[in-house]
Protein backbone atom coordinates (compact mmCIF):
# COMPACT_ATOMS: atom_id res chain seq x y z
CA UNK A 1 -14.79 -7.06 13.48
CA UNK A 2 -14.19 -7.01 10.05
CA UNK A 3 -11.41 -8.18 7.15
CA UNK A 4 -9.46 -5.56 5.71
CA UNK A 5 -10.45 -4.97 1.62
CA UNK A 6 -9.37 -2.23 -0.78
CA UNK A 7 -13.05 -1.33 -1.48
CA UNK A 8 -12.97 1.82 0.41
CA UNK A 9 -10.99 4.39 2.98
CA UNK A 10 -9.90 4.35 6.14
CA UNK A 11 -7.67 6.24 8.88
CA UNK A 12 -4.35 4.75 9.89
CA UNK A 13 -2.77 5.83 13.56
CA UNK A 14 0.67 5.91 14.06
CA UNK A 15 1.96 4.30 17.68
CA UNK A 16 1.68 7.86 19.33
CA UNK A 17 -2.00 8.12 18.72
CA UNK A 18 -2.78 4.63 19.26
CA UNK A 19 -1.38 4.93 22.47
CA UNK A 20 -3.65 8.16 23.18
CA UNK A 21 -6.87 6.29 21.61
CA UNK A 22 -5.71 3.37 24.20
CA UNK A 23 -5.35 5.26 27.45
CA UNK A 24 -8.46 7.38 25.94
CA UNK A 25 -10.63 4.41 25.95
CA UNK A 26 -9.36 2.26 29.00
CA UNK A 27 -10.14 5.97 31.01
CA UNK A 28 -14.07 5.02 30.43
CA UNK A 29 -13.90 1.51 31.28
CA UNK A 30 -13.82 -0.57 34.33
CA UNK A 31 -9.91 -1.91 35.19
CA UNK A 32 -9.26 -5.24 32.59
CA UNK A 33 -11.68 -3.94 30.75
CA UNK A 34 -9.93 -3.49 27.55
CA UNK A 35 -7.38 -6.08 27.33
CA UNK A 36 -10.60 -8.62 27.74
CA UNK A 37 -12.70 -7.05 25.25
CA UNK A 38 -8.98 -7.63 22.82
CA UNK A 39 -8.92 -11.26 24.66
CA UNK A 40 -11.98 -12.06 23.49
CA UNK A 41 -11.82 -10.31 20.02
CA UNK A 42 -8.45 -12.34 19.12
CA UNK A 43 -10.37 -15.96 20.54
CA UNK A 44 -13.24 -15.34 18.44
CA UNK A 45 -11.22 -14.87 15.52
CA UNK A 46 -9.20 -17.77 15.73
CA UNK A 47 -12.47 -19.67 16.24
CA UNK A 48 -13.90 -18.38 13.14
CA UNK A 49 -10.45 -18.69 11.13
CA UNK A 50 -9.82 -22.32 12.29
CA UNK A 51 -12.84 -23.92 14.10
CA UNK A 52 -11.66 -27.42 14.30
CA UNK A 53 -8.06 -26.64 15.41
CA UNK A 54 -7.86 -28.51 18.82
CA UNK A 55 -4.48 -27.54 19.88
CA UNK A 56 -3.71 -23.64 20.08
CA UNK A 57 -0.47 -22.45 20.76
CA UNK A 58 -0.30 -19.10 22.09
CA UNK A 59 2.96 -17.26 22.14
CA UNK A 60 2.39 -14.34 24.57
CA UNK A 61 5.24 -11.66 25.47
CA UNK A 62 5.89 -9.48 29.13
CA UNK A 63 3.87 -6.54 28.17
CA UNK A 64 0.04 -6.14 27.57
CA UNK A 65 0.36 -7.62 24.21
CA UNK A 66 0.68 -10.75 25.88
CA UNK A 67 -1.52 -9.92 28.38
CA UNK A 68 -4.57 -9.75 25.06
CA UNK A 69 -3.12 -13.33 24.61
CA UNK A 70 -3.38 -14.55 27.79
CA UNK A 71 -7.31 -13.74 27.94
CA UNK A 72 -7.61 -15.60 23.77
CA UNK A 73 -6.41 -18.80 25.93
CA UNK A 74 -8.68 -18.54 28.75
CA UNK A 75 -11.79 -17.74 25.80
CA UNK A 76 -10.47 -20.69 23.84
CA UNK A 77 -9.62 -23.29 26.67
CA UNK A 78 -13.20 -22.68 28.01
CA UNK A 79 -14.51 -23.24 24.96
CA UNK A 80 -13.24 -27.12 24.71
CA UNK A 81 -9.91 -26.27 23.03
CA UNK A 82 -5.95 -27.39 24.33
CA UNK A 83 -5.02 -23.56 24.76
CA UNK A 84 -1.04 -24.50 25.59
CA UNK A 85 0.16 -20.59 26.56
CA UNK A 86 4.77 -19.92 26.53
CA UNK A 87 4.89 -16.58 28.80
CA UNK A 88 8.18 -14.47 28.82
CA UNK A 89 6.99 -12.46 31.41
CA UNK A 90 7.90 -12.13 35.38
CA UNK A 91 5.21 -12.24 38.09
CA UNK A 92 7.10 -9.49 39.99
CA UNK A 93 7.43 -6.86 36.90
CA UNK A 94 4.45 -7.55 34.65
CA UNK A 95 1.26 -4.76 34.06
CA UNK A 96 -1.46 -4.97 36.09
CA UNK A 97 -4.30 -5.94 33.44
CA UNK A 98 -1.86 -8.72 31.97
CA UNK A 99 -0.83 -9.97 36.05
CA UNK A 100 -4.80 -10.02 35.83
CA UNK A 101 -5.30 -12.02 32.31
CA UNK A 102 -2.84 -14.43 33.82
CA UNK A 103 -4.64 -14.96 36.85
CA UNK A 104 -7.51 -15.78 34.68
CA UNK A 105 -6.13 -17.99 32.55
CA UNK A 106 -4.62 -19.72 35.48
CA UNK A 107 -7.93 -20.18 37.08
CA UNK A 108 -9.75 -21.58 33.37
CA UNK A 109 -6.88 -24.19 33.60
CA UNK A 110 -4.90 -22.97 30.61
CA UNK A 111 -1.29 -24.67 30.45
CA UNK A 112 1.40 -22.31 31.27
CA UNK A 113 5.41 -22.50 30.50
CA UNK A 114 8.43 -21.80 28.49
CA UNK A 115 8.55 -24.24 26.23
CA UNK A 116 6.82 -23.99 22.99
CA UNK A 117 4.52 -27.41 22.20
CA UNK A 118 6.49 -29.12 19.03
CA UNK A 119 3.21 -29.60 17.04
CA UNK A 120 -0.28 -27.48 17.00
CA UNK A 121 -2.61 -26.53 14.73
CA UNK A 122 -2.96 -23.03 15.22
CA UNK A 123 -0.43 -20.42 16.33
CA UNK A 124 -1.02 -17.30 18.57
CA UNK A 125 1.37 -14.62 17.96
CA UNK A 126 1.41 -12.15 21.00
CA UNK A 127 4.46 -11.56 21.90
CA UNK A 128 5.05 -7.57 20.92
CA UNK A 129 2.67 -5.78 19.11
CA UNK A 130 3.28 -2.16 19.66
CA UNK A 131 6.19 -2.58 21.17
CA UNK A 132 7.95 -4.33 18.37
CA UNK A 133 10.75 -1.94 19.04
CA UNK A 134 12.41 -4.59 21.57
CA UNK A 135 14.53 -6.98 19.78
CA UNK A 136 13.73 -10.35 19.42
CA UNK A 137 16.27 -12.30 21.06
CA UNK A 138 16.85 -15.56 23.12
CA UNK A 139 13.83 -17.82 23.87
CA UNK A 140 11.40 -15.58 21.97
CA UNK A 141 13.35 -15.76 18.89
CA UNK A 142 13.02 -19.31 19.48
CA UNK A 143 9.56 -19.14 19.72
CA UNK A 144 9.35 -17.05 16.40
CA UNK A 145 11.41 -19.67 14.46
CA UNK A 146 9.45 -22.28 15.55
CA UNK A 147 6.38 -20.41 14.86
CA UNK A 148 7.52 -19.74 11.33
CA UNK A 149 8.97 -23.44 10.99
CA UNK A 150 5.21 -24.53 11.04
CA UNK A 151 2.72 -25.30 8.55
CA UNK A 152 0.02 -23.92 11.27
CA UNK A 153 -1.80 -20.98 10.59
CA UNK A 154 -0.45 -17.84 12.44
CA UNK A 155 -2.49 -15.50 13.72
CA UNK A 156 -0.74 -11.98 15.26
CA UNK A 157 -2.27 -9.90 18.12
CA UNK A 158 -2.64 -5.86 16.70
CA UNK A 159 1.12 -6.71 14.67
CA UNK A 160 3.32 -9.53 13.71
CA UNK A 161 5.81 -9.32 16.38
CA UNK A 162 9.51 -7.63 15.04
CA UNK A 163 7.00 -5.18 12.36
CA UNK A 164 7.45 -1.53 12.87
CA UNK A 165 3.65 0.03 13.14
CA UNK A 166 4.75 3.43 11.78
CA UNK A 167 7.22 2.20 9.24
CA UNK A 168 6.57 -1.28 8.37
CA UNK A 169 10.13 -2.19 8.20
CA UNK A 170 11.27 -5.33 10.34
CA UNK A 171 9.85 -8.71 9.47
CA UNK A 172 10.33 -11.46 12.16
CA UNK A 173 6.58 -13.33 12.54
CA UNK A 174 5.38 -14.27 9.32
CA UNK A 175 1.49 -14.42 10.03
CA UNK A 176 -1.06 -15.83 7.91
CA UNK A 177 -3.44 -13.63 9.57
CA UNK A 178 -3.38 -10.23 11.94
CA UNK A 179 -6.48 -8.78 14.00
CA UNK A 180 -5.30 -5.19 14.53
CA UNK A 181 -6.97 -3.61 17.35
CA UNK A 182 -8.47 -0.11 18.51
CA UNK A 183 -6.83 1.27 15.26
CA UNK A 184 -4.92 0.31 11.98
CA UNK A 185 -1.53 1.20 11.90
CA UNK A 186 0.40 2.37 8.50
CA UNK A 187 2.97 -0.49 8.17
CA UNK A 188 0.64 -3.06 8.00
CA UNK A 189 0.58 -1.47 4.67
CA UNK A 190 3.23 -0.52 3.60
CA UNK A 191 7.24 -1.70 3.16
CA UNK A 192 7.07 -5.16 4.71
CA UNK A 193 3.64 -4.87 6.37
CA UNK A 194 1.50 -7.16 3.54
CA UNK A 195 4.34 -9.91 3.81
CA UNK A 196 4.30 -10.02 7.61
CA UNK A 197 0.72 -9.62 7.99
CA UNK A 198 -0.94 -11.47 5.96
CA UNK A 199 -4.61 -11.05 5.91
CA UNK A 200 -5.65 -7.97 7.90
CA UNK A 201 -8.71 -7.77 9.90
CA UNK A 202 -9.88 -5.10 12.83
CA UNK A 203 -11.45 -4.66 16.09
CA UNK A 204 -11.76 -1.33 17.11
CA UNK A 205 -13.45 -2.89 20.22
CA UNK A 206 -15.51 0.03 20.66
CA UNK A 207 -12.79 3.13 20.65
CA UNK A 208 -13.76 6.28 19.15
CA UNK A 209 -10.19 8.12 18.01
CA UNK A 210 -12.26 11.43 17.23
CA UNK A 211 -13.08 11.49 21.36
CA UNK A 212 -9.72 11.23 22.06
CA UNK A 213 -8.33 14.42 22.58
CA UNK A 214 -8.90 15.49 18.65
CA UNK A 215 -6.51 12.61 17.99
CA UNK A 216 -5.83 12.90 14.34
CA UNK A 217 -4.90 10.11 11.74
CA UNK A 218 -1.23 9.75 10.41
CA UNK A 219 -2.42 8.54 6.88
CA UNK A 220 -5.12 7.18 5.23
CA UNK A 221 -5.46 3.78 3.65
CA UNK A 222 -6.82 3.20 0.12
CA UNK A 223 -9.29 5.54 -1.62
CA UNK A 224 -13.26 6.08 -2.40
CA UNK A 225 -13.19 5.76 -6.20
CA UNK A 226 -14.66 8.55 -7.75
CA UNK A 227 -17.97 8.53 -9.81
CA UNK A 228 -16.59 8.56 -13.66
CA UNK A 229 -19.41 9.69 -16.08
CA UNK A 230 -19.58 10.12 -19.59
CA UNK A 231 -22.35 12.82 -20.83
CA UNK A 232 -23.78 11.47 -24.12
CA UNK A 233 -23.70 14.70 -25.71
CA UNK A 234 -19.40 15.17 -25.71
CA UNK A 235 -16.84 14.18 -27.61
CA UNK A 236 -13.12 13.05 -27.84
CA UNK A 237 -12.13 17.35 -27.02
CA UNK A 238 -14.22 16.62 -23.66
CA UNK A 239 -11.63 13.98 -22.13
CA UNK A 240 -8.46 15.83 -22.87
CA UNK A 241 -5.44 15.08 -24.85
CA UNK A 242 -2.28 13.10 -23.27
CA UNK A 243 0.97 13.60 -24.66
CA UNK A 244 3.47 10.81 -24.12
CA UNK A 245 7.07 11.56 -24.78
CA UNK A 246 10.07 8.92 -24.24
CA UNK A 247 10.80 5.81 -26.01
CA UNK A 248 14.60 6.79 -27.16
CA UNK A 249 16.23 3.87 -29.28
CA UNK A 250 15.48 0.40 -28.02
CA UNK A 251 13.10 1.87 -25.73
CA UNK A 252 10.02 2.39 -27.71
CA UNK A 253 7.72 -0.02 -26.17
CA UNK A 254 7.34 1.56 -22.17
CA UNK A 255 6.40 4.81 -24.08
CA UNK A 256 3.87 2.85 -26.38
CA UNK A 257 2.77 0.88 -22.77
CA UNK A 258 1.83 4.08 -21.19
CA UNK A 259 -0.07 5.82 -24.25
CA UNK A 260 -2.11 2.47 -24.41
CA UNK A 261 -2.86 2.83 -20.75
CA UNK A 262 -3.51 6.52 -21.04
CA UNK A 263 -5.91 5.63 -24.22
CA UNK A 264 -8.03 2.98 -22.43
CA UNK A 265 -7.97 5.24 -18.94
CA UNK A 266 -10.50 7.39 -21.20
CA UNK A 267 -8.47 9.70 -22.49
CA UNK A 268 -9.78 11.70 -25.52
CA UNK A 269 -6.98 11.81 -27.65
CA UNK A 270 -3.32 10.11 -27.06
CA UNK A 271 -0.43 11.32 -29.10
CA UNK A 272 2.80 9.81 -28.18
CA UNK A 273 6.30 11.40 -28.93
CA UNK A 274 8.71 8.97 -29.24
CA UNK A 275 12.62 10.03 -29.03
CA UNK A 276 13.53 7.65 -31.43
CA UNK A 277 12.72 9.84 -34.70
CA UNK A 278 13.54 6.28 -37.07
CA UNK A 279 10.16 4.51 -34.71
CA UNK A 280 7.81 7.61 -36.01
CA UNK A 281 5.11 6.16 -38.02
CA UNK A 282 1.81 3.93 -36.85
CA UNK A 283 1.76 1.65 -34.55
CA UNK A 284 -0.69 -0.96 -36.42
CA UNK A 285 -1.42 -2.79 -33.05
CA UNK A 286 -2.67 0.32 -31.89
CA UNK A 287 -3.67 2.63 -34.46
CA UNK A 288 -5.48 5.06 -32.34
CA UNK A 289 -2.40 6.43 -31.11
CA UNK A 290 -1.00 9.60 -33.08
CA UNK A 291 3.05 9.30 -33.11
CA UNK A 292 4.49 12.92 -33.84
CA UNK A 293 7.85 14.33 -33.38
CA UNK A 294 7.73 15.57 -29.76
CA UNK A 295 8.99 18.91 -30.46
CA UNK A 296 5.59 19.81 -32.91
CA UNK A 297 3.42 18.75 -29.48
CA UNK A 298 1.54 21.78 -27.94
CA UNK A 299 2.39 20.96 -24.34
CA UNK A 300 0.55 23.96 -22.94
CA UNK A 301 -3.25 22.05 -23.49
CA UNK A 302 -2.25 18.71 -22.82
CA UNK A 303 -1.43 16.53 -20.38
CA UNK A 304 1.96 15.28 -20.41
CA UNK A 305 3.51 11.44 -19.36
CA UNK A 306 7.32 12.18 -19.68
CA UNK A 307 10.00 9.77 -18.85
CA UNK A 308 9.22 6.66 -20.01
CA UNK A 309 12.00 4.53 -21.36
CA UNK A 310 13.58 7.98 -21.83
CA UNK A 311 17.08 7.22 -21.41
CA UNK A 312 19.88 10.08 -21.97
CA UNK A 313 17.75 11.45 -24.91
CA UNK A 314 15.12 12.56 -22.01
CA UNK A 315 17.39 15.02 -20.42
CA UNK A 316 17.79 17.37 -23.63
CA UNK A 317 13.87 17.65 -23.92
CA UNK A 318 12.66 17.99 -20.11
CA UNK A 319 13.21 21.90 -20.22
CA UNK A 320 10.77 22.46 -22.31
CA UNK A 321 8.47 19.85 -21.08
CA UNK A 322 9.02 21.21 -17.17
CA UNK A 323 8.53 24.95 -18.42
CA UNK A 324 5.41 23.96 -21.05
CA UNK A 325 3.09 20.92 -19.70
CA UNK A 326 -0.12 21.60 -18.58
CA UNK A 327 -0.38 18.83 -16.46
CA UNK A 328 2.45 16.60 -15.99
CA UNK A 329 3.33 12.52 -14.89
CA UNK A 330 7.52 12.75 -14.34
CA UNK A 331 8.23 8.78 -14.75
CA UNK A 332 11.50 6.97 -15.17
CA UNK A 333 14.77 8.44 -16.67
CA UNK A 334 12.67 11.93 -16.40
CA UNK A 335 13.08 11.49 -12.60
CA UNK A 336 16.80 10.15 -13.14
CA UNK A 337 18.19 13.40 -15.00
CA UNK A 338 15.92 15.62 -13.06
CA UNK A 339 18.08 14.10 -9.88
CA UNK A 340 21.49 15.03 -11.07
CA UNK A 341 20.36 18.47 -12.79
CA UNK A 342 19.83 21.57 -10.07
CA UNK A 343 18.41 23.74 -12.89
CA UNK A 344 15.79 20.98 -14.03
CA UNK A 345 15.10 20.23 -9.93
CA UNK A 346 14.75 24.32 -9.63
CA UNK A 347 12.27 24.08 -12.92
CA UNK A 348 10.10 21.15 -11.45
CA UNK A 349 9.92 22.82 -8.21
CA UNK A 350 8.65 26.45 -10.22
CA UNK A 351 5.90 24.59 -11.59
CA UNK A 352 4.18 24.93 -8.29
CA UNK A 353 3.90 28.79 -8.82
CA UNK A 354 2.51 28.40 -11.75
CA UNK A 355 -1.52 28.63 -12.00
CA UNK A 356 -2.92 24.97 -12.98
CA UNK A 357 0.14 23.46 -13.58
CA UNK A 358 -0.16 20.14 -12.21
CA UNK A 359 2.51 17.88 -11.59
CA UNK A 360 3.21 14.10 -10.39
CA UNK A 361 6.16 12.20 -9.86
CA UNK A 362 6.13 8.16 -9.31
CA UNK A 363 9.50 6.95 -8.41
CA UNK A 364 10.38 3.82 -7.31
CA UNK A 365 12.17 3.53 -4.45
CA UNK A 366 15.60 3.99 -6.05
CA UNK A 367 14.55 7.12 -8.00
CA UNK A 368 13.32 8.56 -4.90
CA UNK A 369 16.39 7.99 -3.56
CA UNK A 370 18.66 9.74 -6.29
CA UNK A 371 15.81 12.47 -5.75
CA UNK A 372 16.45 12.67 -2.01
CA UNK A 373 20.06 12.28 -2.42
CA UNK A 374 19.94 9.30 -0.03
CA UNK A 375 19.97 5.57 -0.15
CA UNK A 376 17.15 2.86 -1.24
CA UNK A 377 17.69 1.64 2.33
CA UNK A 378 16.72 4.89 4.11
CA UNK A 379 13.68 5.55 1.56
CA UNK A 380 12.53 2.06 2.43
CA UNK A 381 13.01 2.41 6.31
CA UNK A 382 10.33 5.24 6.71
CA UNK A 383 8.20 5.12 3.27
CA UNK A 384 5.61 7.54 4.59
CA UNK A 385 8.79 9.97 5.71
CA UNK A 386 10.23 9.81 2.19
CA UNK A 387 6.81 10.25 0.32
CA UNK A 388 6.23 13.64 1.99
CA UNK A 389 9.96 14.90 1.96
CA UNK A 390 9.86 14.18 -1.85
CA UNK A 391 6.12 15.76 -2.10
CA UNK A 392 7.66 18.71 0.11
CA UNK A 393 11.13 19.19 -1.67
CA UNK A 394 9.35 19.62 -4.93
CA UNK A 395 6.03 21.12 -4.59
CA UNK A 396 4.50 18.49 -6.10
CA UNK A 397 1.92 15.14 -5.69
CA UNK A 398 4.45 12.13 -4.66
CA UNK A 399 4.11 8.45 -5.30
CA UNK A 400 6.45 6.45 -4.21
CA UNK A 401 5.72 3.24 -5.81
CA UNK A 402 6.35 -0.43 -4.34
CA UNK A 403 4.35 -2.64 -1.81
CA UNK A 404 1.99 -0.02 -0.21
CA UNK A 405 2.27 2.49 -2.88
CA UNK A 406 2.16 6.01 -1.10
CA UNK A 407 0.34 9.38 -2.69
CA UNK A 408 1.79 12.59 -0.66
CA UNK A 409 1.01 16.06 -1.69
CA UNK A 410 2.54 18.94 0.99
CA UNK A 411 0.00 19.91 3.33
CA UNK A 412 -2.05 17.01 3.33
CA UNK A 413 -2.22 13.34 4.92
CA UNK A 414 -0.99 10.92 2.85
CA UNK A 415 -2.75 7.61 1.02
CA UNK A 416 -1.23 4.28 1.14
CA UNK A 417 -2.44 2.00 -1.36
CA UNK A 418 -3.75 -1.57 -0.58
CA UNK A 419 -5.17 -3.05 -3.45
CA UNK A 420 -2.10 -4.76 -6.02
CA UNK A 421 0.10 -7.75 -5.57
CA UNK A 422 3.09 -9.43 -6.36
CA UNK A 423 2.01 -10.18 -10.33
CA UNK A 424 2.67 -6.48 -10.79
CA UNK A 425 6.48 -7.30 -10.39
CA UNK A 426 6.92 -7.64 -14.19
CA UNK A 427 8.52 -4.99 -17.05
CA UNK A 428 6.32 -2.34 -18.26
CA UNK A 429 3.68 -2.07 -15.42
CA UNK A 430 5.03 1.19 -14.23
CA UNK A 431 4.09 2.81 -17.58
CA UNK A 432 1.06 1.84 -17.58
CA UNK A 433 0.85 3.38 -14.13
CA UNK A 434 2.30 6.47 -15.60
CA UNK A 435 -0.32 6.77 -18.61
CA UNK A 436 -3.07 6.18 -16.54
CA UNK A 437 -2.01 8.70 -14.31
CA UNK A 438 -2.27 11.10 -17.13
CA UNK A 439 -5.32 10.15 -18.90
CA UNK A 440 -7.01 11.24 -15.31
CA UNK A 441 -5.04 14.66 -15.35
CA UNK A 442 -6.20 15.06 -18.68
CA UNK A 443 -10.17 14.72 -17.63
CA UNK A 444 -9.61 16.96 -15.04
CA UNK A 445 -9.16 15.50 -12.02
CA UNK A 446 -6.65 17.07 -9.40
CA UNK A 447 -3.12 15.90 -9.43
CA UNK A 448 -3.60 13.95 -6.15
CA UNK A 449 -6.39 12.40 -6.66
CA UNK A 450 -5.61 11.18 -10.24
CA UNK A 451 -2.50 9.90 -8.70
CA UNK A 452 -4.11 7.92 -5.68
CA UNK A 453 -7.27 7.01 -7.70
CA UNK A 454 -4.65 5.37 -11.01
CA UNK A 455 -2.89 3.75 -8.45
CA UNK A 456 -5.94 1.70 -7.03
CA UNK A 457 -7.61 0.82 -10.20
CA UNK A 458 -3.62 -0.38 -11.35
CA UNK A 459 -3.36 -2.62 -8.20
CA UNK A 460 -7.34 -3.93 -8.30
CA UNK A 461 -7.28 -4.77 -11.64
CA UNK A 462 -4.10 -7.38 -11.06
CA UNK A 463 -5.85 -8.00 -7.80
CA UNK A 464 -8.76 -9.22 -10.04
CA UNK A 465 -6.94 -11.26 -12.92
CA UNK A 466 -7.80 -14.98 -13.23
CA UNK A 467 -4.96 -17.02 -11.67
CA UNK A 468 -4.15 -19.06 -14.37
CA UNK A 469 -3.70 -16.36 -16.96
CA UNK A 470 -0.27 -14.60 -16.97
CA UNK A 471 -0.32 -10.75 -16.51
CA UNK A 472 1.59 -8.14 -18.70
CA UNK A 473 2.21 -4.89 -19.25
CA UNK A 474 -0.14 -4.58 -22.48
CA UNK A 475 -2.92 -6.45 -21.20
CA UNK A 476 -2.56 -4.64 -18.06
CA UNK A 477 -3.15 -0.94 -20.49
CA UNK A 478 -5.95 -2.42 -21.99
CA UNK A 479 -7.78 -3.18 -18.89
CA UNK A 480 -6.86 -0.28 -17.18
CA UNK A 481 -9.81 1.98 -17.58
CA UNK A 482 -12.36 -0.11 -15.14
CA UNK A 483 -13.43 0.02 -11.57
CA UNK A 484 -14.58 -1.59 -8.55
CA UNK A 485 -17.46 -4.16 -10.15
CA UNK A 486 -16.72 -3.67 -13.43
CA UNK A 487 -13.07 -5.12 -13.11
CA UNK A 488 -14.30 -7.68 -11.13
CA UNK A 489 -17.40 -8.91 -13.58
CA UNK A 490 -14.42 -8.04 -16.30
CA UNK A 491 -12.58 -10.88 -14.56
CA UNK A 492 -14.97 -13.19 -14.87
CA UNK A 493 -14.96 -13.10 -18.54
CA UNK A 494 -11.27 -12.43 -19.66
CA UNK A 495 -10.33 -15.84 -20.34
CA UNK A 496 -13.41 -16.19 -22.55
CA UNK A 497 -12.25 -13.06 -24.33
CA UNK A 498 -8.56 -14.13 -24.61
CA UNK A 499 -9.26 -17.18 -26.12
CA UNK A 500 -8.85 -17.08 -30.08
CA UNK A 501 -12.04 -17.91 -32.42
């Protein structure tokens, strides 16, 4: 067993292969097998999680999700705690291995009835899991505001019941903590997954998904960060140049925000073109960067961040950009007039004929919906769906940004992101996503993986900032360029650093 953490990848299953991977594994075993090696998985958990909780509530549903709660109570009554178990199921219609875990608990003297205890001290959620697709109704929505009412921990069986494992759209349980068993499933991750869930751990209680029937994944979760090394014999030429054009009137600063990002990503040289000819100059905060009229940029060698607080003025400059750029990050308004222009959507899409011409777009979910001509709502009710329709529609890397950021490229499982949180939720940290983004095209690295890789190092580094120290945009760019240990020892010393002499 083991706690879910962003510090490297792992294969996600969708309900169709989890249900192969199941039936796969229970083939091998002896009958009960498998729902008391999950029994026992969940009750040693909930030990672990809450040792001195006496008494446990344990919610458990018809199916063989309740059946894995049924044999937690009998582990955690014989082990000296008040395991008080509410059953919706029928005697008459219920699965054979969760008639069984009944009989069991039965026989271990575990309390069993309809009526959920009014106080406990830990909660058992195992009412759905994979099949989430019922609807919560009558004395199990009951049980799920009650469960939610509670200032008990909540711990979910393989889902919070009412979550969607493909999609990660419903949100009915709201559990502090979810064991996901024999596989993880993509919307934990994604959409309304991190907010249901809680923390995420796993069992795969022994299943082996490459035995079963070449079972495949459905996505993958999070990234191995690549090895970044810089030869001491180069110089600023070796790490490419970024070009970052936006910033029309009133607008300047999410252009400025990206070319710092793209700057401290490692980028050789940053030269940013704003839109707003009267905001040409130096930036003295940041006089590395090289502001230039964007029309006397050669596009062809450099790597290209286009979009950013754009407005109208973006549309007159994107032919070029789509027909020039080397590499190219499509952020923002960039994505807005691309939507509502066939001729710039038929230019984006030619880029993928085109030898080395990179390209990555990173709406948000209501830019990829303009994209997809659809609404927010149906983007956000199959995230992984939209990320390759949008990847597929334009021949290009897709990230669809929000809680369980998705990279999609056609031809190619998809990477949901899990580092990040709710901090990020402020103005100007989707520039800096863009920038950063770039200053990886610009070293070389391949359009999906600079996409996938930005994205992780954007979420861990707010995932590392000190609690007490607010988080924006610019000091977000200027921390942008670690990784793994080095943002986390970085942590450790930021407030030492911010503080004035």
């Amino acid at each position: 067993m083991q706690r879910i953490t962003p510090d490297r990848r792992r294969p996600l299953f969708d309900v169709a292969a989890t249900r192969q991977i199941e039936q796969a594994t229970a083939s091998i075993l002896p009958p009960h097998a498998l729902m008391q090696k999950a029994g026992l998985a969940v009750a040693r958990l909930a030990l672990a999680l809450m040792p001195h909780a006496q008494r446990v509530w344990i919610a458990c549903g018809p199916g063989n999700n309740g059946g894995d709660g049924l044999e937690a109570a009998t582990h955690l009554q014989r082990w000296g705690k008040q395991a008080i178990v509410t059953w919706m199921g029928n005697e008459a219609q219920a699965p054979a291995d969760a008639l069984a875990a009944l009989r069991r608990a039965r026989q271990a003297g575990v309390t069993v009835g309809e009526t959920a205890p009014p106080q406990f001290d830990l909660a058992i959620d195992a009412l759905l899991g994979l099949g989430s697709s019922r609807a919560i109704q009558g004395r199990m929505a009951q049980w799920v505001v009650h469960m939610n009412a509670g200032s008990a921990p909540v711990l979910a069986v393989d889902l919070p019941s009412g979550l969607n494992a493909d999609t990660g759209t419903g949100i009915e349980v709201r559990a502090t903590h979810t064991l996901s068993l024999l596989t993880l499933k993509p919307g934990l991750f994604t959409a309304h997954g991190r907010d249901a869930s809680g923390e995420i751990w796993f069992d795969d209680l022994g299943a082996d998904w490459s035995d079963a029937n070449d079972c495949k994944p459905t996505a993958w979760l999070g990234v191995d960060p690549l090895p970044r090394v810089r030869l001491h014999a180069s110089h600023k030429g070796s790490y490419g140049d970024v070009a970052v054009i936006g910033g029309a009137p009133g607008m300047t600063g999410a252009a400025l925000l990206a070319a710092a990002a793209a700057l401290h990503s490692g980028a050789g040289r940053v030269l940013v073109g704003l839109l707003d000819a009267a905001s040409l100059g130096v930036d003295a905060a940041q006089p590395e960067l090289m502001l230039r009229p964007w029309d006397s940029l050669d596009l062809a060698a450099m790597s290209v961040a286009c979009g950013c607080g754009g407005g109208e003025a973006v549309r007159a400059v994107l032919p070029k950009v789509l027909s020039t750029a080397r590499a190219l990050v499509l952020d923002a308004d960039a994505l807005n007039a691309i939507a509502g222009d066939p001729q710039l959507q038929a230019q984006l899409t030619a880029r993928a004929g085109r030898s080395g011409r990179a390209t990555v777009i990173t709406p948000h979910p209501l830019e990829a919906a303009r994209l997809l001509a659809c609404s927010s709502a149906e983007v956000q009710a199959d995230r992984l769906a939209a990320a390759a329709e949008l990847a597929d529609r334009y021949r290009c890397v897709a990230l669809l940004k929000g809680s369980g950021s998705i990279t999609a490229q056609p031809g190619r499982l998809a990477v949901i992101n899990f580092s990040g949180n709710a901090r990020l939720a402020t103005a100007g940290t989707g520039d800096v996503l863009a920038g950063m983004i770039a200053a990886r095209l610009a070293q070389g690295e391949p359009a999906f993986d600079a996409a996938s890789q930005a994205t992780h190092i954007h979420g861990r580094t707010a995932d590392c900032w000190p609690a007490d120290q607010p988080l924006t945009a610019m000091r977000l760019a200027t921390r942008s360029g670690g990784t793994g240990a080095e943002l986390t020892e970085a942590a450790k010393h930021f407030e030492a650093k911010e503080t004035p002499q």
